[in-house]
C-alpha atoms as a PDB file:
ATOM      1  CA  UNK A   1     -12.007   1.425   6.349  1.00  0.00           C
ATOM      2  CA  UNK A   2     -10.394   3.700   4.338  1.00  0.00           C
ATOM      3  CA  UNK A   3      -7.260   2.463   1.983  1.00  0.00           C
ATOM      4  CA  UNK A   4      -4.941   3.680  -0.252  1.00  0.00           C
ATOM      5  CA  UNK A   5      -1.618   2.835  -2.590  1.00  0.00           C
ATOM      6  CA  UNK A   6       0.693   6.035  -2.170  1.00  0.00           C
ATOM      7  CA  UNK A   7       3.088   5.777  -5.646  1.00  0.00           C
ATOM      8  CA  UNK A   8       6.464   6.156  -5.815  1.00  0.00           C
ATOM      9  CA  UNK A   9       7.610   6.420  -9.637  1.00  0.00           C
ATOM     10  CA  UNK A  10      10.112   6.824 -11.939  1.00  0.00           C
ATOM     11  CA  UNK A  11      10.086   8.186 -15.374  1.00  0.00           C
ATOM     12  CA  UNK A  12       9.648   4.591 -16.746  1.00  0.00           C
ATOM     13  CA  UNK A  13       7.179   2.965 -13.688  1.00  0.00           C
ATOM     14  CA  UNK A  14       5.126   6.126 -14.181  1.00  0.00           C
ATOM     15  CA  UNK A  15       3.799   4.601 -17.149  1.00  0.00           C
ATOM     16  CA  UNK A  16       2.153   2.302 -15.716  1.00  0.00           C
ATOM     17  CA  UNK A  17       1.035   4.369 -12.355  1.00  0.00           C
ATOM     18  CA  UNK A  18      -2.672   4.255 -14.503  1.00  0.00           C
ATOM     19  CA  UNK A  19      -2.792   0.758 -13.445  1.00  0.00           C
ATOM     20  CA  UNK A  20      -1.761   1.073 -10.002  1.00  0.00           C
ATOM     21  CA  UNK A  21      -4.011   3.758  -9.034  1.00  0.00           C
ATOM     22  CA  UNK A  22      -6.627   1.925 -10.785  1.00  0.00           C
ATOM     23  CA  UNK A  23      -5.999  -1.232  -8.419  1.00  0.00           C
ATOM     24  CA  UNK A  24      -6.084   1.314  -5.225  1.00  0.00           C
ATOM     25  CA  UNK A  25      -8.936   3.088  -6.135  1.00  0.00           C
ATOM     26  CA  UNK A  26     -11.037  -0.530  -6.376  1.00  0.00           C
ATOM     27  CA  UNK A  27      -9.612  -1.988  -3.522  1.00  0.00           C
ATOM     28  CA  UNK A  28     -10.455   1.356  -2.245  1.00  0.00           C
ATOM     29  CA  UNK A  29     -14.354   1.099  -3.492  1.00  0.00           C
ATOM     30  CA  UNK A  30     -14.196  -2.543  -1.749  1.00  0.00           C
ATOM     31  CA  UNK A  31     -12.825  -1.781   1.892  1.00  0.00           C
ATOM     32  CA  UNK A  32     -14.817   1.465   2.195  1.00  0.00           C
ATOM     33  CA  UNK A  33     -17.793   0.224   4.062  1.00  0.00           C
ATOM     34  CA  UNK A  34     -16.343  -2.744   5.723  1.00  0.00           C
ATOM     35  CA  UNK A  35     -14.747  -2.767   9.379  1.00  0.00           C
ATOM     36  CA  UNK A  36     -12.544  -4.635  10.456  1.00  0.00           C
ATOM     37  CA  UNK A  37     -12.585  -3.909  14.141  1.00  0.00           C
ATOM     38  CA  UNK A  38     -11.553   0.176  15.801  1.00  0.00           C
ATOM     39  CA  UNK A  39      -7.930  -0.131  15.688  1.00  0.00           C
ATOM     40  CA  UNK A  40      -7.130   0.565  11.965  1.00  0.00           C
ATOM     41  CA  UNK A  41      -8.812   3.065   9.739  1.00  0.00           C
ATOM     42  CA  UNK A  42      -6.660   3.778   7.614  1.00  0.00           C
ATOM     43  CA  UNK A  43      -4.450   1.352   5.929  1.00  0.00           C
ATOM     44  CA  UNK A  44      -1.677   2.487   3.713  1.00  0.00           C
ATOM     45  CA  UNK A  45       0.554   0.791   1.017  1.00  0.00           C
ATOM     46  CA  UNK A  46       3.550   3.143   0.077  1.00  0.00           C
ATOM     47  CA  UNK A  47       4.119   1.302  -3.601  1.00  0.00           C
ATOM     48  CA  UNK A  48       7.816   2.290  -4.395  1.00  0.00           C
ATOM     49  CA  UNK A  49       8.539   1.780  -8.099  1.00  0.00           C
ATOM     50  CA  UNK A  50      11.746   3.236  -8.841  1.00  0.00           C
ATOM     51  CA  UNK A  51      14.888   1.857 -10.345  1.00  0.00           C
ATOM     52  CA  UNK A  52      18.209   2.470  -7.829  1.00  0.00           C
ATOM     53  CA  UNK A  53      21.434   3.817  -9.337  1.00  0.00           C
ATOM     54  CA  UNK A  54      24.655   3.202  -7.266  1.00  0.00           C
ATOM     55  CA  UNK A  55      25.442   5.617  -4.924  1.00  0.00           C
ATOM     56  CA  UNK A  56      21.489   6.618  -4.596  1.00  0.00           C
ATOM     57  CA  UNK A  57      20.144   3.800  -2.404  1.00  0.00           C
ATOM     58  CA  UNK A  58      19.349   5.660   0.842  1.00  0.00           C
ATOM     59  CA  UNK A  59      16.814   8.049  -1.348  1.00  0.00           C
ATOM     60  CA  UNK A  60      14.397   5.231  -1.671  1.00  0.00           C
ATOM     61  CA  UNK A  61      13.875   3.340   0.939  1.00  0.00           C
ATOM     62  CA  UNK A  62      11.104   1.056   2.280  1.00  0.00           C
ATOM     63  CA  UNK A  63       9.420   2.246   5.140  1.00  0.00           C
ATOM     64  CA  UNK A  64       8.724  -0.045   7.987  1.00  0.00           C
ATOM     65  CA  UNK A  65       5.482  -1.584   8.882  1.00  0.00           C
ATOM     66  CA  UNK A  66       3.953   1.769  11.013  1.00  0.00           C
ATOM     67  CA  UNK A  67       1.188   2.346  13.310  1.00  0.00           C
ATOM     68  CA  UNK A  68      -0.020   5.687  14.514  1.00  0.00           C
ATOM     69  CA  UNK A  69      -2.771   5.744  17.549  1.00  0.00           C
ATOM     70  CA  UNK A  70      -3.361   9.610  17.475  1.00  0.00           C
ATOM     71  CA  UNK A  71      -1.032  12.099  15.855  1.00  0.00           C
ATOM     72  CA  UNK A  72      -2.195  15.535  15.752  1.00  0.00           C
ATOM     73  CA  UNK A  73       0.139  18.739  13.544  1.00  0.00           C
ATOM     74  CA  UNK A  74      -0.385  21.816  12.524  1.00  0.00           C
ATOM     75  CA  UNK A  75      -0.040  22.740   8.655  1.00  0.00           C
ATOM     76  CA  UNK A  76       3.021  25.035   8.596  1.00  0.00           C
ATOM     77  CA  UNK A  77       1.527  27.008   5.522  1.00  0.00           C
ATOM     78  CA  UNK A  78      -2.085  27.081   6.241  1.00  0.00           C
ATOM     79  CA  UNK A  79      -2.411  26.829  10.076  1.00  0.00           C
ATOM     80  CA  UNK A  80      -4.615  24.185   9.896  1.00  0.00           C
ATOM     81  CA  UNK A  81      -4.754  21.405  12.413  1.00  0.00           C
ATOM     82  CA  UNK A  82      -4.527  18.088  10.892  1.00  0.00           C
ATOM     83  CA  UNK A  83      -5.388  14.953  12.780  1.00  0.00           C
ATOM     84  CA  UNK A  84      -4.031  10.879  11.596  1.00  0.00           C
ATOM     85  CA  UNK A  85      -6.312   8.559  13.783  1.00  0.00           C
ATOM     86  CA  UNK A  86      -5.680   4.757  13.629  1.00  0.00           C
ATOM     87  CA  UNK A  87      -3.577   4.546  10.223  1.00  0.00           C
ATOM     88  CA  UNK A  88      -1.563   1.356   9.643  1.00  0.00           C
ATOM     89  CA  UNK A  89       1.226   1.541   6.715  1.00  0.00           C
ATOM     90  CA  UNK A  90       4.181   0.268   5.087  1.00  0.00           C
ATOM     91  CA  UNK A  91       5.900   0.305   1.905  1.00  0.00           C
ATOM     92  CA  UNK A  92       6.149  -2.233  -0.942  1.00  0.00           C
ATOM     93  CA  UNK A  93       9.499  -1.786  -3.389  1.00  0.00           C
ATOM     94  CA  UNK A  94       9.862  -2.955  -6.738  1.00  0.00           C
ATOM     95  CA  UNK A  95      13.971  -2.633  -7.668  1.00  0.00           C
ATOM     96  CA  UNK A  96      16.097  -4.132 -10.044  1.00  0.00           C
ATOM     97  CA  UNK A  97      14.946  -7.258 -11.515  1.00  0.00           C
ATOM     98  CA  UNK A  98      10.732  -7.166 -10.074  1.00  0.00           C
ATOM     99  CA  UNK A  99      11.621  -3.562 -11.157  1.00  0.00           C
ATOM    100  CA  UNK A 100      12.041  -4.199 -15.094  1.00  0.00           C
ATOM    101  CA  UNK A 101       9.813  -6.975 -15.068  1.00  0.00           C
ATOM    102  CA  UNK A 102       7.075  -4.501 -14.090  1.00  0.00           C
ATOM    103  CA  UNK A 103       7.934  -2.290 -16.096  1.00  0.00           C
ATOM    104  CA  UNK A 104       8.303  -4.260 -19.658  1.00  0.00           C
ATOM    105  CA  UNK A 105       5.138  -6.805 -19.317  1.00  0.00           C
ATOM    106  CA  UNK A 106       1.884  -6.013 -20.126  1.00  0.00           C
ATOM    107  CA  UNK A 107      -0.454  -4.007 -18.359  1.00  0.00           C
ATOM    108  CA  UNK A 108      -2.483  -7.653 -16.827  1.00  0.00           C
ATOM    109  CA  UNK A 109       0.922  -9.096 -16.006  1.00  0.00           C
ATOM    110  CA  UNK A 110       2.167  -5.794 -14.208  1.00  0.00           C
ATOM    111  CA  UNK A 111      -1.306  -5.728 -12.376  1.00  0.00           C
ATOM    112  CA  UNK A 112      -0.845  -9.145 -11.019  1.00  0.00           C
ATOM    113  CA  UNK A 113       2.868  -8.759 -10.196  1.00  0.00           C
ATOM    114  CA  UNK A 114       1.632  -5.969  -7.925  1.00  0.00           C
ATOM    115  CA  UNK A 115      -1.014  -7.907  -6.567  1.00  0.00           C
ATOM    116  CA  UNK A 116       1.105 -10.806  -5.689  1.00  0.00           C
ATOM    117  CA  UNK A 117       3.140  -8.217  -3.949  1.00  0.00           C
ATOM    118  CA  UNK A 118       0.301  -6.822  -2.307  1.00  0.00           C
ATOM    119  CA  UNK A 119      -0.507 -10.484  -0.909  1.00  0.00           C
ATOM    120  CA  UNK A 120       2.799 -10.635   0.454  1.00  0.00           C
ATOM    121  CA  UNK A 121       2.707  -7.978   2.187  1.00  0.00           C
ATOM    122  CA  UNK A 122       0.136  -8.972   4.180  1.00  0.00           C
ATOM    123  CA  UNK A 123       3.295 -10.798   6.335  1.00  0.00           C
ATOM    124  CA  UNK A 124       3.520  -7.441   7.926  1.00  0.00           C
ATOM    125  CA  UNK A 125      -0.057  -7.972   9.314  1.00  0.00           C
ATOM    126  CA  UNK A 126       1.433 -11.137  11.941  1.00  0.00           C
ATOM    127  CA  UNK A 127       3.228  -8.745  13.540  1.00  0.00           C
ATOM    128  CA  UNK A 128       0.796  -5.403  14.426  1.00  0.00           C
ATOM    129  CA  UNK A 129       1.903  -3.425  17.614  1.00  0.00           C
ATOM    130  CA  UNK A 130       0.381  -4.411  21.077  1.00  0.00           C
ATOM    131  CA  UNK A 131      -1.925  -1.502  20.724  1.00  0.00           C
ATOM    132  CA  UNK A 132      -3.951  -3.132  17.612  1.00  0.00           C
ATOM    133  CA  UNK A 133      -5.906  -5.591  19.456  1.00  0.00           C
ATOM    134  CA  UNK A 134      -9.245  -5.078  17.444  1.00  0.00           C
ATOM    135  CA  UNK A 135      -8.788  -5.724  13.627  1.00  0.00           C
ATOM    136  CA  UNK A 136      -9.782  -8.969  11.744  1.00  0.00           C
ATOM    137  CA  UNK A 137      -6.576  -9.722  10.159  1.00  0.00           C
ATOM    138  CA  UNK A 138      -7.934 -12.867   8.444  1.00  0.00           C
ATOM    139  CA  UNK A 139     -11.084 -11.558   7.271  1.00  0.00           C
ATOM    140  CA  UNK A 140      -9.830  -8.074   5.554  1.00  0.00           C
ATOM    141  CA  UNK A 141      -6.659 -10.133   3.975  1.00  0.00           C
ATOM    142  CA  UNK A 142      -9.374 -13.249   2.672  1.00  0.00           C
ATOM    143  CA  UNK A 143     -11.460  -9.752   1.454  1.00  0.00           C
ATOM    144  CA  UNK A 144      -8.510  -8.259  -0.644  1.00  0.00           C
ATOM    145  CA  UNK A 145      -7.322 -11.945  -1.709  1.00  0.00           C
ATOM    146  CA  UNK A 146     -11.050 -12.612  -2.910  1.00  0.00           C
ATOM    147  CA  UNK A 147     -11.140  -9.782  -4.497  1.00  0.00           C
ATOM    148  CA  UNK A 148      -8.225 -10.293  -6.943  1.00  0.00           C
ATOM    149  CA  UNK A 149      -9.547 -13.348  -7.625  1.00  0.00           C
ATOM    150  CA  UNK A 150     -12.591 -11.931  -8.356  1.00  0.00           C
ATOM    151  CA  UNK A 151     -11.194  -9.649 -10.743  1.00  0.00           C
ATOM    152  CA  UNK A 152      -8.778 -12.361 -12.295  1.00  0.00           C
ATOM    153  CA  UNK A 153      -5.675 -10.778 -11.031  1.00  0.00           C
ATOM    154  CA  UNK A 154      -4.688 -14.306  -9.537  1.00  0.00           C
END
């Protein structure tokens, strides 16, 4: 299974977008040769780290829990044909106060405020579309919780 954190910074959160890209790219090293069943493939975490201002609340939105069976496009620039199979997503926002508390700890207290987050998360996993009948739910979120454990994270 492939997975990925997509970032969303700021000029602040940026600083620490090391860290979070550092947590994706293990968690991407653990879940690459495990299945979890056909239905997902791809699992995405759109990590939005960005303080709101008034007025500017529509920019940054979370996205919705999404599932995508077969999409196929065409790249606009390049022609190319460009395929998403099986890809499962949503977004994770820290604002205001999870927002500065991010921001001002320390690198190990930022990494497991985002894991905690990423454990939350997981709620979106009780509700999967119809269409997502094969994927161990239980096993890939004991996997990722194991794995911050592991790591000392929680």
């Amino acid at each position: 299974m492939e997975f990925t954190i997509v970032q969303y910074t700021d000029t602040k959160s940026y600083l620490k977008s090391n860290l979070v890209q550092e947590v994706s790219n293990n968690l991407q090293s653990l879940l690459k040769n495990k299945s979890y069943g056909t239905d997902i493939e791809t699992f995405l975490i759109g990590f939005l780290a960005v303080k709101t201002k008034p007025g500017y609340e529509d920019w940054y939105k979370e996205k919705k829990p999404r599932y995508v069976d077969y999409k196929q496009s065409k790249n606009r620039i390049t022609g190319e044909t460009m395929e998403v199979v099986k890809n499962y997503g949503y977004d994770i926002k820290f604002d205001y106060e999870l927002y500065d508390e991010f921001v001002n700890s320390t690198d190990e207290e930022s990494k497991k405020l985002l894991a905690r987050a990423i454990l939350k998360s997981f709620i979106h996993l009780e509700k999967l579309p119809k269409k997502v009948k094969d994927f161990d739910k239980e096993k890939f979120k004991m996997d990722v919780e194991n794995f911050f454990k592991e790591e000392g994270i929680i």
